[in-house]
N, C-alpha and C. Protein backbone atom coordinates (compact mmCIF):
# COMPACT_ATOMS: atom_id res chain seq x y z
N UNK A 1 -8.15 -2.40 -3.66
CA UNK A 1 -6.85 -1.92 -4.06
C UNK A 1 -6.10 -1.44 -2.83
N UNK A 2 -4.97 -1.70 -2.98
CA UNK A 2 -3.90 -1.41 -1.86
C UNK A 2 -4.01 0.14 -1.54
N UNK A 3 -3.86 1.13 -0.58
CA UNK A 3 -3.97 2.53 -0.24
C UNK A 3 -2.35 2.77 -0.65
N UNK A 4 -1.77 1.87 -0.28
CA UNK A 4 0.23 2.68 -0.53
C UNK A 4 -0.43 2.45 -2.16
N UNK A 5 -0.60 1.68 -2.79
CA UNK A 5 -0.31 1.44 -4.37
C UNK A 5 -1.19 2.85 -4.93
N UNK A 6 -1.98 3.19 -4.69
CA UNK A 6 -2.99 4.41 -4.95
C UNK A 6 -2.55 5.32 -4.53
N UNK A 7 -1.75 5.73 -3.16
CA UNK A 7 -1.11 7.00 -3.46
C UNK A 7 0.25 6.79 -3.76
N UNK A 8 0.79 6.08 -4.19
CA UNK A 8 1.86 6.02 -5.53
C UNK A 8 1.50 6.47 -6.67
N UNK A 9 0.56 6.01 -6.62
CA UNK A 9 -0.27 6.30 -8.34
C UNK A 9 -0.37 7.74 -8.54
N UNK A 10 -1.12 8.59 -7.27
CA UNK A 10 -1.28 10.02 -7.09
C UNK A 10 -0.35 10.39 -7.37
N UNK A 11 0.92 10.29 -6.28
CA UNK A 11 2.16 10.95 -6.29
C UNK A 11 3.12 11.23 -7.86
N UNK A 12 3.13 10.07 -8.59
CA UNK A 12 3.51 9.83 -9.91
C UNK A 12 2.88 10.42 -10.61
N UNK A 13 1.85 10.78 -10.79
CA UNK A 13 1.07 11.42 -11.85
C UNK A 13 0.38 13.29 -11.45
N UNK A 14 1.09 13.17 -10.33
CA UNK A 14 0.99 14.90 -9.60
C UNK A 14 1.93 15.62 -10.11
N UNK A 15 2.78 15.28 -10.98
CA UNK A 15 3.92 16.18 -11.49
C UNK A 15 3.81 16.68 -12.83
N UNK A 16 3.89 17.70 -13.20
CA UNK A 16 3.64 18.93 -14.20
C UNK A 16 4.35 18.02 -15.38
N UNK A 17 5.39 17.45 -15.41
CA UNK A 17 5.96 17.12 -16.12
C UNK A 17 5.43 15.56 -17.03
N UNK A 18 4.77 14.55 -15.77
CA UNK A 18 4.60 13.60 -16.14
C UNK A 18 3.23 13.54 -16.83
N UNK A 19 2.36 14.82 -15.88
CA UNK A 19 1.20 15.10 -16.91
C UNK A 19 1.01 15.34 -18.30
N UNK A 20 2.21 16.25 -18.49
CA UNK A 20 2.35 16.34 -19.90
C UNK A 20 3.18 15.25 -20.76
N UNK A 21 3.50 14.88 -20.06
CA UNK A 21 4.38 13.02 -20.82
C UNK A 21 2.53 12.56 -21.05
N UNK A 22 2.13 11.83 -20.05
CA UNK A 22 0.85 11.69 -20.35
C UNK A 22 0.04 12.31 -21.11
N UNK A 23 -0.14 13.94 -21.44
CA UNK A 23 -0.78 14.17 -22.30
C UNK A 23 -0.48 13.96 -23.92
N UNK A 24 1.40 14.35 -23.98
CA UNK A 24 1.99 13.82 -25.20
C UNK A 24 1.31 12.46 -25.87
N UNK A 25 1.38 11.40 -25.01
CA UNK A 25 1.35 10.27 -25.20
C UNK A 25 -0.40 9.73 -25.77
N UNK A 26 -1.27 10.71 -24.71
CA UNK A 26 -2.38 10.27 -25.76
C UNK A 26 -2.93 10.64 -27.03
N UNK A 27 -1.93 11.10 -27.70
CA UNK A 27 -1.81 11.24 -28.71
C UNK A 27 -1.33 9.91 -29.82
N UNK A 28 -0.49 9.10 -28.69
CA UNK A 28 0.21 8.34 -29.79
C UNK A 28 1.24 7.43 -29.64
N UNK A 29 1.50 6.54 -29.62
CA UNK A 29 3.27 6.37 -28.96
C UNK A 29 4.38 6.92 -29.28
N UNK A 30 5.49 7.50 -28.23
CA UNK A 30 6.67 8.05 -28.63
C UNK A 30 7.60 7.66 -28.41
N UNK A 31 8.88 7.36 -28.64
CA UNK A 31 10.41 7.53 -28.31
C UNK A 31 10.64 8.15 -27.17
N UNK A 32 11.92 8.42 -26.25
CA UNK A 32 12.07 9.45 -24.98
C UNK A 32 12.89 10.30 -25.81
N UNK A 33 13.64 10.30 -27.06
CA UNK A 33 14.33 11.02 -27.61
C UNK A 33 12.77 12.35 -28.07
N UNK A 34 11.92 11.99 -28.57
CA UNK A 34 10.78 12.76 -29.09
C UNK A 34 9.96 13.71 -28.26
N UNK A 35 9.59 12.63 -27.16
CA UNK A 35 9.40 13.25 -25.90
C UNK A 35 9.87 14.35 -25.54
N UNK A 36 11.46 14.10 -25.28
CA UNK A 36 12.41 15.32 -24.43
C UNK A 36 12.56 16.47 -25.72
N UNK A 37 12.28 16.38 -26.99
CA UNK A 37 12.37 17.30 -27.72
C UNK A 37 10.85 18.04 -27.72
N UNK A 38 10.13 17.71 -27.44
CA UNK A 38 8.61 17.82 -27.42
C UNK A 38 8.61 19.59 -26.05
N UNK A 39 9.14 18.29 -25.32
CA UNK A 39 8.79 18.82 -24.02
C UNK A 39 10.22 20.11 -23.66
N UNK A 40 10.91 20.22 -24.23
CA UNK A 40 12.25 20.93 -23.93
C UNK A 40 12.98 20.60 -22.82
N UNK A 41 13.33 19.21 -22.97
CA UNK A 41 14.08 18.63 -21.63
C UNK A 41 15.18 17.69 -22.28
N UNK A 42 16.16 17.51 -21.10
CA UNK A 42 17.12 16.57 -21.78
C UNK A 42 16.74 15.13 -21.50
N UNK A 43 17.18 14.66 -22.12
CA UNK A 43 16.56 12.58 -22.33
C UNK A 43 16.46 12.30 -20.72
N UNK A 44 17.70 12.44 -20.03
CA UNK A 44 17.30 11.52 -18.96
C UNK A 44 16.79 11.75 -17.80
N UNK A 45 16.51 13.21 -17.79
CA UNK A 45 15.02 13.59 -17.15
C UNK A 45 13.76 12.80 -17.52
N UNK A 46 13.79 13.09 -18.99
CA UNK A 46 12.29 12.19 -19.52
C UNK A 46 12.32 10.63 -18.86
N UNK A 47 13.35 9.72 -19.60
CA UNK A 47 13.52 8.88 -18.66
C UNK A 47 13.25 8.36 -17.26
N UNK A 48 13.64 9.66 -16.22
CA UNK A 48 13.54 9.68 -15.21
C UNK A 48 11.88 9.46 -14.93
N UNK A 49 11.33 10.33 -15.62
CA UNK A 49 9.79 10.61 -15.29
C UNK A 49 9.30 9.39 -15.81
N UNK A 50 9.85 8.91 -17.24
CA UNK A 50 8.67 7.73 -17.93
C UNK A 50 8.98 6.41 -16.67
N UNK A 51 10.38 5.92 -15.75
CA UNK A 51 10.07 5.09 -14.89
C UNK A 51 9.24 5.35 -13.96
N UNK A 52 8.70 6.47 -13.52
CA UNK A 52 7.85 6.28 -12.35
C UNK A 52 6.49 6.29 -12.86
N UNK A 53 6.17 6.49 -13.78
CA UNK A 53 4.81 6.45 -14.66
C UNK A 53 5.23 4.86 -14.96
N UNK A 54 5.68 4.45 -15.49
CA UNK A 54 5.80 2.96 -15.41
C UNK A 54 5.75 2.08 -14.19
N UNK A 55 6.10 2.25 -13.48
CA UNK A 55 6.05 1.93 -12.17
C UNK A 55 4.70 1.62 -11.27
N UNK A 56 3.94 3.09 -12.29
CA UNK A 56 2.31 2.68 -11.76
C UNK A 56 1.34 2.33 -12.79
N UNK A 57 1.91 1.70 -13.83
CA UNK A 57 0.99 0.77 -15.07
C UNK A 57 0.45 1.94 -15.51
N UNK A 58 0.76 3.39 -15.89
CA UNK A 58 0.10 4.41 -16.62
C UNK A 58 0.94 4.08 -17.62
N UNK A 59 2.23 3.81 -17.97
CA UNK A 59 3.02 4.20 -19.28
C UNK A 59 3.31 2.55 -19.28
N UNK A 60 3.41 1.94 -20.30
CA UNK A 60 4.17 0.36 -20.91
C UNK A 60 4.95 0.53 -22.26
N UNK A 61 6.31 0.42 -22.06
CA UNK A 61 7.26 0.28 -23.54
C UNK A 61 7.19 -1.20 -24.48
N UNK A 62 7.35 -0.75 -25.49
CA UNK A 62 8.31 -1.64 -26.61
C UNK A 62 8.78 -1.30 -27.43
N UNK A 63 9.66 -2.38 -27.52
CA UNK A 63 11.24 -2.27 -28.59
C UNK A 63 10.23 -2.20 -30.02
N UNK A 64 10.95 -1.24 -30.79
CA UNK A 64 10.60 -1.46 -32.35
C UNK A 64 12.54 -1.52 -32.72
N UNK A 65 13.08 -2.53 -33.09
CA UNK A 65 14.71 -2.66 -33.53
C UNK A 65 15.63 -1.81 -32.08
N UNK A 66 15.63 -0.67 -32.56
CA UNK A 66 17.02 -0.42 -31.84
C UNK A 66 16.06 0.97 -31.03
N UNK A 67 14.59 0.85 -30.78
CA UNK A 67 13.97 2.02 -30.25
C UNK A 67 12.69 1.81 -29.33
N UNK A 68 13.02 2.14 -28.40
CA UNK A 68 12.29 2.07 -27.51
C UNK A 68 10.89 3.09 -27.37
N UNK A 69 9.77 2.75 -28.00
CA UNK A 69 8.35 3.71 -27.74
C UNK A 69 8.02 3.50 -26.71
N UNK A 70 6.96 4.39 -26.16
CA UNK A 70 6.35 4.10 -24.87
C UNK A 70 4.69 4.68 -25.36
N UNK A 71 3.99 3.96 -24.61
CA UNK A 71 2.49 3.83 -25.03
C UNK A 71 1.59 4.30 -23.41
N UNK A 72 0.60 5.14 -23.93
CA UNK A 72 -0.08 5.28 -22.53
C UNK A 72 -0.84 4.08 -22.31
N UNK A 73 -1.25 3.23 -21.25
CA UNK A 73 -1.97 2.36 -20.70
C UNK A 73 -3.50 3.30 -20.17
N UNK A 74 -4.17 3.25 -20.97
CA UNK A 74 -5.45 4.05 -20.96
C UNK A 74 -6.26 3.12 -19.94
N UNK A 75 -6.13 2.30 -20.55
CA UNK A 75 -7.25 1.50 -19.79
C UNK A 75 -7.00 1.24 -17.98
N UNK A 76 -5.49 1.28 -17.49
CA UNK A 76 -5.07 1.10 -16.29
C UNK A 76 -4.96 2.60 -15.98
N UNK A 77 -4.87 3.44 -16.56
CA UNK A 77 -5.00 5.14 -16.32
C UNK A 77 -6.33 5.10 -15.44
N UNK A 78 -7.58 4.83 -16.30
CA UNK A 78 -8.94 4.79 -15.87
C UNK A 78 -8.90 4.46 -14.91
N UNK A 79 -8.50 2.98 -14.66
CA UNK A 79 -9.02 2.64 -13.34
C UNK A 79 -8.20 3.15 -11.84
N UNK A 80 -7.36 3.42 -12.15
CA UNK A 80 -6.31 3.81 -11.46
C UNK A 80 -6.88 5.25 -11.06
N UNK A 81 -7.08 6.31 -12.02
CA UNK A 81 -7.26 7.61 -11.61
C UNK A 81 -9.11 7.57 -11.20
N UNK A 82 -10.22 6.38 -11.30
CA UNK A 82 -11.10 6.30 -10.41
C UNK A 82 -11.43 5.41 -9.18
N UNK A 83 -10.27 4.92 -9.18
CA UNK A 83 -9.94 4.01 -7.76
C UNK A 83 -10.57 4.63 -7.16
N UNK A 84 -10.09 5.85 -6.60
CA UNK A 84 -10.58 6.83 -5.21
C UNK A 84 -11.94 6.88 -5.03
N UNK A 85 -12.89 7.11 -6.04
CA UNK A 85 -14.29 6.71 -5.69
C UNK A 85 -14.93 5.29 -5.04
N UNK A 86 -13.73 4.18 -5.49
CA UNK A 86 -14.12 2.83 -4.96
C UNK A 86 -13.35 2.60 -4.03
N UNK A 87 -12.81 2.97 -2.97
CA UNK A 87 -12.86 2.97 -1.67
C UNK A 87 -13.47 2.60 -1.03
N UNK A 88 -13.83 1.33 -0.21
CA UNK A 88 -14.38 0.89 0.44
C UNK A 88 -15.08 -0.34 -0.17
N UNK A 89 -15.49 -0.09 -1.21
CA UNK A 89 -16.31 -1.24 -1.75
C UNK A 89 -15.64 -2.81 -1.75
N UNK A 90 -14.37 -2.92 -1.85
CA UNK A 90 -13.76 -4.43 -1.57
C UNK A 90 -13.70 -4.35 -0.25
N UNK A 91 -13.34 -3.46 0.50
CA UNK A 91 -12.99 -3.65 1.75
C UNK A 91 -14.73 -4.37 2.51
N UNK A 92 -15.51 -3.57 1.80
CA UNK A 92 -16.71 -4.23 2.41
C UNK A 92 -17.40 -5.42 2.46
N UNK A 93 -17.13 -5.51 0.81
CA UNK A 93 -17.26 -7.05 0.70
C UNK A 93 -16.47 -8.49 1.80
N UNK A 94 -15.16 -7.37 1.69
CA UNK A 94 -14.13 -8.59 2.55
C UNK A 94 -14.11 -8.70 4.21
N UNK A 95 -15.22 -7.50 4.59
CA UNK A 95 -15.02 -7.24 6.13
C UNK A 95 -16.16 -7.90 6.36
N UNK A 96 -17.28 -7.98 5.55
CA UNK A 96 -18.58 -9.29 5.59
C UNK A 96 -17.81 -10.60 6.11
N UNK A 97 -16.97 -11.25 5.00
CA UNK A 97 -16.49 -12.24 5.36
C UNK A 97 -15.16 -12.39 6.36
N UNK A 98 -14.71 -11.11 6.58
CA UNK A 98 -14.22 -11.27 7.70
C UNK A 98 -14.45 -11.57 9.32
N UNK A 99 -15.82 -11.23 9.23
CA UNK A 99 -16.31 -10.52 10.76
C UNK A 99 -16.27 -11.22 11.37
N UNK A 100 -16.04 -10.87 12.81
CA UNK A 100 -15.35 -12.05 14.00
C UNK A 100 -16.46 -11.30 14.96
N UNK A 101 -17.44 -11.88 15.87
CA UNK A 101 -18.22 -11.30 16.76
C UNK A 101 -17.09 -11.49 18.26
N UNK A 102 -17.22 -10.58 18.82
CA UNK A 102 -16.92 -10.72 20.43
C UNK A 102 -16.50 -11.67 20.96
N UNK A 103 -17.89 -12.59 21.18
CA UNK A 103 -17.36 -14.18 21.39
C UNK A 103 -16.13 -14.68 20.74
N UNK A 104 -16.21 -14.67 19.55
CA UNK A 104 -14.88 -15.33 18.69
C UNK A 104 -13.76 -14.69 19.05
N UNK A 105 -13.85 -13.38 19.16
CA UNK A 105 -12.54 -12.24 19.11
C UNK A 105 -11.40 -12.98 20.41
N UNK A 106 -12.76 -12.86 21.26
CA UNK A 106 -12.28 -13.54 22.98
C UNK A 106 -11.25 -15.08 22.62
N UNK A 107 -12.35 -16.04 21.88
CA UNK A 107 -11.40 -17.16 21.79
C UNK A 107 -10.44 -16.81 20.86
N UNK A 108 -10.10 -16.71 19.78
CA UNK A 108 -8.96 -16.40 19.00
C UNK A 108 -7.68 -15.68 20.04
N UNK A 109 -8.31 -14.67 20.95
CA UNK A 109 -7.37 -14.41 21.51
C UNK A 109 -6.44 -15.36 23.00
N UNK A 110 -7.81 -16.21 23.02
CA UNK A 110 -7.10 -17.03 23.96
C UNK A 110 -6.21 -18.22 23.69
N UNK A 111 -6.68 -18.39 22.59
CA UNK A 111 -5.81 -19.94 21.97
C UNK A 111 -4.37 -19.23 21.44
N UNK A 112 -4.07 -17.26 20.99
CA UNK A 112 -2.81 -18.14 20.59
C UNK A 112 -2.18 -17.07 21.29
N UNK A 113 -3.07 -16.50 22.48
CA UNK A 113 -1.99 -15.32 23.41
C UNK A 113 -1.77 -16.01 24.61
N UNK A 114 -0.76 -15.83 25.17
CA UNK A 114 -0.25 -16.49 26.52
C UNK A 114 -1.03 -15.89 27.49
N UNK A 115 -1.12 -16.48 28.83
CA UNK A 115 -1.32 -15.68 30.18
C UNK A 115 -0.61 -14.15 30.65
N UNK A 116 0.81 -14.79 29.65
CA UNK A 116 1.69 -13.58 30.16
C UNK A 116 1.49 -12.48 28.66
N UNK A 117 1.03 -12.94 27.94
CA UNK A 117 0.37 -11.90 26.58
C UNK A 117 1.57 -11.95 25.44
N UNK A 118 1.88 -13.23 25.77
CA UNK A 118 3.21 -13.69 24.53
C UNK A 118 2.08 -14.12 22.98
N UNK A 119 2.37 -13.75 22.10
CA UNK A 119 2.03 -14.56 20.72
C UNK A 119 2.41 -15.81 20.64
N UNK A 120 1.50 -17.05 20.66
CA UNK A 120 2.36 -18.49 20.91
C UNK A 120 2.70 -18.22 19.02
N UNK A 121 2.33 -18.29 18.26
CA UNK A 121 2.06 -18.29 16.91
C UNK A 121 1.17 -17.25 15.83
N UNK A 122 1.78 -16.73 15.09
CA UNK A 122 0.72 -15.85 14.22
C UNK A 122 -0.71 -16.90 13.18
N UNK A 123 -1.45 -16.54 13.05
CA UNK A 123 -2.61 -17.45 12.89
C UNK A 123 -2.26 -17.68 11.38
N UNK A 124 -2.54 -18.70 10.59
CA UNK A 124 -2.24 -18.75 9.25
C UNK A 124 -3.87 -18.21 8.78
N UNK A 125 -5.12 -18.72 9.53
CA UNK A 125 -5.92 -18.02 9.00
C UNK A 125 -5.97 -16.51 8.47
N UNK A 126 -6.72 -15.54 7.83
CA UNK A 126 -6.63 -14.12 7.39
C UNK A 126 -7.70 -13.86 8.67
N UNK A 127 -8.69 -14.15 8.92
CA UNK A 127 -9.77 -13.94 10.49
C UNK A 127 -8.99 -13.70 11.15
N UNK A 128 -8.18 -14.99 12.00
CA UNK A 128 -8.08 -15.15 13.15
C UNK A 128 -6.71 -13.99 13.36
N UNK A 129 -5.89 -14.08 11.90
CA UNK A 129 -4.70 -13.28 12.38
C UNK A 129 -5.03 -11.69 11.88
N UNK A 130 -5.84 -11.04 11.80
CA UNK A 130 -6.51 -9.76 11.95
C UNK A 130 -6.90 -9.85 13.67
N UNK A 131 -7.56 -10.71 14.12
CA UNK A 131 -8.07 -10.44 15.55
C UNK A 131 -6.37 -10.38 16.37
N UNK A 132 -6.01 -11.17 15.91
CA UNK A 132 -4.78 -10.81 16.94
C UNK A 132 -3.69 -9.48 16.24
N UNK A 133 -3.21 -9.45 15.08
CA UNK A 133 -2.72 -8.00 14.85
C UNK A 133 -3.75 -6.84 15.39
N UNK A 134 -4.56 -7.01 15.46
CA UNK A 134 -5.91 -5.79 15.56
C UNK A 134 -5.09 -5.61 17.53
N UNK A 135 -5.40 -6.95 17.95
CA UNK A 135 -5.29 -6.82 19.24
C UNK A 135 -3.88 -6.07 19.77
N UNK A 136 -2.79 -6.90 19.33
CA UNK A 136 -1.64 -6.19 19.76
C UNK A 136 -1.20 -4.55 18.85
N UNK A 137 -1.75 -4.25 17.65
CA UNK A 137 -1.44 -2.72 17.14
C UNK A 137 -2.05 -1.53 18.37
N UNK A 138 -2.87 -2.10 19.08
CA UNK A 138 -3.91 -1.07 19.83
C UNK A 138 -2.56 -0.19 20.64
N UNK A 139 -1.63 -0.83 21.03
CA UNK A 139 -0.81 -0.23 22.13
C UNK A 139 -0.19 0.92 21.42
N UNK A 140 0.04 1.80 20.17
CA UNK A 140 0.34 2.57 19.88
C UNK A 140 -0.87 3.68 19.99
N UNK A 141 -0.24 4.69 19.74
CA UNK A 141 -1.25 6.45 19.89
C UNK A 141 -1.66 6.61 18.80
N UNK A 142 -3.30 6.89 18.50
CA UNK A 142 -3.24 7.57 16.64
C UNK A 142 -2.65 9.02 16.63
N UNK A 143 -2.22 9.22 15.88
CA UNK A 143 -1.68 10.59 15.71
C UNK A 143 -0.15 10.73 15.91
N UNK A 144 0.39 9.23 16.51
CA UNK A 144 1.94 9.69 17.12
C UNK A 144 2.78 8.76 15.83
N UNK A 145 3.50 9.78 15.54
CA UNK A 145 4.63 8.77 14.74
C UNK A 145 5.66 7.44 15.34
N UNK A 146 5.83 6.77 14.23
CA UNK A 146 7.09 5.68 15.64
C UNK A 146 8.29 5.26 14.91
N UNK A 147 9.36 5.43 14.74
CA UNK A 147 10.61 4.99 13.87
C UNK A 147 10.37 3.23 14.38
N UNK A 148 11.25 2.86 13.10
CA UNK A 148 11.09 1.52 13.10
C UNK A 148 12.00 0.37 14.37
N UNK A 149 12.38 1.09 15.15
CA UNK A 149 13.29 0.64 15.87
C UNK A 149 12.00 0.58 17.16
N UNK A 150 11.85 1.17 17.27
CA UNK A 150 10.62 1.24 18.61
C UNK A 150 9.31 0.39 18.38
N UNK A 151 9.25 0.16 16.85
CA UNK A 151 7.93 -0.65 16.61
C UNK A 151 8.70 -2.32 16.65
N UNK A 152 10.19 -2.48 16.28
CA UNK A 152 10.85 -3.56 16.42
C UNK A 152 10.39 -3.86 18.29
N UNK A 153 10.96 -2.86 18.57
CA UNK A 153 10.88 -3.16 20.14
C UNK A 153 9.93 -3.62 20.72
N UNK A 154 8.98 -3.17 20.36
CA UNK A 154 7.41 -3.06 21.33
C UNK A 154 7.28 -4.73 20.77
N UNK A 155 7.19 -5.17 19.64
CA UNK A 155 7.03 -6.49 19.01
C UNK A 155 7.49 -7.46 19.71
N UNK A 156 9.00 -7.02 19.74
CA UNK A 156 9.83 -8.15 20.68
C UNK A 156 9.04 -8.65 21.93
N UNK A 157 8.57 -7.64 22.18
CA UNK A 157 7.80 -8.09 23.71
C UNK A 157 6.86 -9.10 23.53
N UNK A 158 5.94 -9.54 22.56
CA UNK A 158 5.37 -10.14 22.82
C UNK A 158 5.82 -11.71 21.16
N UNK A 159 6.71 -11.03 20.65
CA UNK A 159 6.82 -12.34 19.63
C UNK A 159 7.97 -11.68 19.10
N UNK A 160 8.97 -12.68 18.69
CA UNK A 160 10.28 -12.94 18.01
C UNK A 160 10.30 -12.45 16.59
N UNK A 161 9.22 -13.10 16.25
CA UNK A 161 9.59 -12.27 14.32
C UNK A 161 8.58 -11.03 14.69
N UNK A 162 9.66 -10.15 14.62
CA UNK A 162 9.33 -9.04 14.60
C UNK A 162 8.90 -8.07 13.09
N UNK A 163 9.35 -8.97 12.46
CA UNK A 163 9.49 -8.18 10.52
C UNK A 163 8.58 -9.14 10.57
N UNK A 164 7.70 -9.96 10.23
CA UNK A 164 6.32 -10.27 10.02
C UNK A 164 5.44 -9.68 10.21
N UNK A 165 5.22 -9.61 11.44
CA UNK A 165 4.19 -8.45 12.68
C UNK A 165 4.07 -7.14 11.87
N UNK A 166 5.28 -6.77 11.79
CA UNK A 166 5.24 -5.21 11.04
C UNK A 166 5.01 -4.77 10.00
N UNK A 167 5.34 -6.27 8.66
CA UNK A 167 4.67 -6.27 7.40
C UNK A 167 3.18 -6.55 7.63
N UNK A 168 2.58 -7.52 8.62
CA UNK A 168 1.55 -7.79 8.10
C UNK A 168 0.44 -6.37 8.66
N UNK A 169 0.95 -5.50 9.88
CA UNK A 169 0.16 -4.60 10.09
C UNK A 169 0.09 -3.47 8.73
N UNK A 170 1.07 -3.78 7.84
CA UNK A 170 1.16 -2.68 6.68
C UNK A 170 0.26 -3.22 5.95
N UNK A 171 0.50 -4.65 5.29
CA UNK A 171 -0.62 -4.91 4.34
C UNK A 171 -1.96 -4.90 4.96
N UNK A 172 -2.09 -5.44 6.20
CA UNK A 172 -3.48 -5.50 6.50
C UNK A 172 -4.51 -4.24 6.78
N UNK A 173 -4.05 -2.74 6.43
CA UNK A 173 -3.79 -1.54 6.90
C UNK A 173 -4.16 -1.46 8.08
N UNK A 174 -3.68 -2.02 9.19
CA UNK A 174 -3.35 -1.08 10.77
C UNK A 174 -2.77 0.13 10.60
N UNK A 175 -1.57 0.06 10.10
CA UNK A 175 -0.49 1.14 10.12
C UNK A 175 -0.15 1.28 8.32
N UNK A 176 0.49 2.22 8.22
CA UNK A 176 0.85 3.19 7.60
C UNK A 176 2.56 3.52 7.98
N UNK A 177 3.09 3.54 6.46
CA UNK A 177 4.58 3.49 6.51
C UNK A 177 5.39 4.53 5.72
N UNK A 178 6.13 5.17 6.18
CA UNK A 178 6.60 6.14 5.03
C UNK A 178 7.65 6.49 5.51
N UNK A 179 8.89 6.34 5.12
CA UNK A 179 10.11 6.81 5.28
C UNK A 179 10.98 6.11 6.62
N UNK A 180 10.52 4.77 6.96
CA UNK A 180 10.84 3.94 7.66
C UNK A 180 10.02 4.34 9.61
N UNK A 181 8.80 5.26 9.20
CA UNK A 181 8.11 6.00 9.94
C UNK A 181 6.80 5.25 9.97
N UNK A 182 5.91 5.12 11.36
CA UNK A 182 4.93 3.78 11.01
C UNK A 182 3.57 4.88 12.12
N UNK A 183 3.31 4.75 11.29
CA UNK A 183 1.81 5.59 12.06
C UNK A 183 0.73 5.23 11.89
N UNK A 184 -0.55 4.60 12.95
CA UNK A 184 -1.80 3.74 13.20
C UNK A 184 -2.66 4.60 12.23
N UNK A 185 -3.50 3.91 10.78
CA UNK A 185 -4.59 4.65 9.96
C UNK A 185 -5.42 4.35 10.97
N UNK A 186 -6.43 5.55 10.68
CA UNK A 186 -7.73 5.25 11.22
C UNK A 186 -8.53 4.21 11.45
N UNK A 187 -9.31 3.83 12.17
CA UNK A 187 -9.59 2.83 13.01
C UNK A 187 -10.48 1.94 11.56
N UNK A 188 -11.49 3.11 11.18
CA UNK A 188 -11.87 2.90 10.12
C UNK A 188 -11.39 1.77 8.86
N UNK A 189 -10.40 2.09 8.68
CA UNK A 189 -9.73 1.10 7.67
C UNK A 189 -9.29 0.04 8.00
N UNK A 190 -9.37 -0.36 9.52
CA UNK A 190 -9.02 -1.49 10.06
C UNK A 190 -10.02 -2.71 9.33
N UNK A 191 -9.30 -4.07 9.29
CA UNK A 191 -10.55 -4.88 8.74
C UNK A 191 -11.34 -5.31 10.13
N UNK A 192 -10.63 -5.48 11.37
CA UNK A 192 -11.16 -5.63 12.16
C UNK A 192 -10.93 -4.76 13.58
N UNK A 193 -11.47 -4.39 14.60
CA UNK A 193 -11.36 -3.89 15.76
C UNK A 193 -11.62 -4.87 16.62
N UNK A 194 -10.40 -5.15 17.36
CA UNK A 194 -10.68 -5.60 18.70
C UNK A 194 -10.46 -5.25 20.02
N UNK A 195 -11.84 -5.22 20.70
CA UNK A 195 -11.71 -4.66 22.15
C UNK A 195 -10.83 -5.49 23.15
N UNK A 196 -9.79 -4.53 23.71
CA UNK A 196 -8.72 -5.53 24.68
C UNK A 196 -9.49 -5.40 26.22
């Protein structure tokens, strides 16, 4: 499971309010008109709260005529609120079949980095283009934040699409993104490390 999608999930379901939408709800399905009378709030607060609980597959609506219920998703609750114990376990499976020894790391990096340390091409493989994002993320600090203009920059230097590079270090977790703010996760969560 994705780490941004899981602490979305946290964040959405950390609020006093949505807890108790959630607790309302396992009771039963409700209306937001029922809800906000339940809860002593006006509708489009409730509203407000039932989209971001929707947002993370805890809450799913349907129309009955002219009324909209909303139903807890129990079963995506579960897995969702014990994700956090399974941490690691896909990643492990997938870093088995990822693993690039030394030797390989070396060639991957020679076939698609220049002399002068240009990116001729990002690898379509998922291997080969971890060894080279792995390789070029290293030049940032852990611990230092970087606005997105400086991570544009540093990119440019060595390859043109710069918004590729920077999505794929997000999905692949190198980095970490929040508020257009990009900061290196722990080495740990990398799928791969490569020594430059």
């Amino acid at each position: 499971m994705q780490l941004e999608k899981m602490v979305a999930f946290h964040k959405a379901v950390g609020d006093p309010t949505r807890l108790r939408i959630i607790a309302l709800l396992r009771k039963g399905p409700l209306h937001g008109q029922a809800i906000a009378g339940k809860l002593g709030l006006r509708p489009p607060t409730i509203t407000h709260h039932l989209k971001k609980l929707k947002d993370t597959g805890a809450v799913y609506s349907r129309r009955d005529k002219n009324t909209i219920y909303f139903y807890l998703n129990e079963q995506n609750l579960k897995f969702m609120t014990t994700a956090i114990l399974r941490i690691g376990d896909d990643e492990r499976v997938v870093a088995e079949e990822l693993k690039v020894d030394a030797k390989d790391q070396a060639k991957i990096v020679k076939n698609f980095v220049t002399v002068e340390g240009k990116l001729k091409q990002m690898p379509s493989q998922l291997k080969k283009k971890n060894v080279i994002l792995s390789y070029f993320v290293q030049w940032f600090e852990h611990g230092k934040t970087y606005d997105e203009k400086e991570v544009n920059e540093y990119i440019k230097t060595f390859f043109d699409d710069f918004a590729t590079v920077r999505r794929e270090w997000i999905m692949q977790q190198f980095m970490y993104r929040e508020n257009n703010q990009y900061e290196l996760n722990p080495v740990e969560m990398w799928p791969v490390v490569v020594q430059r």
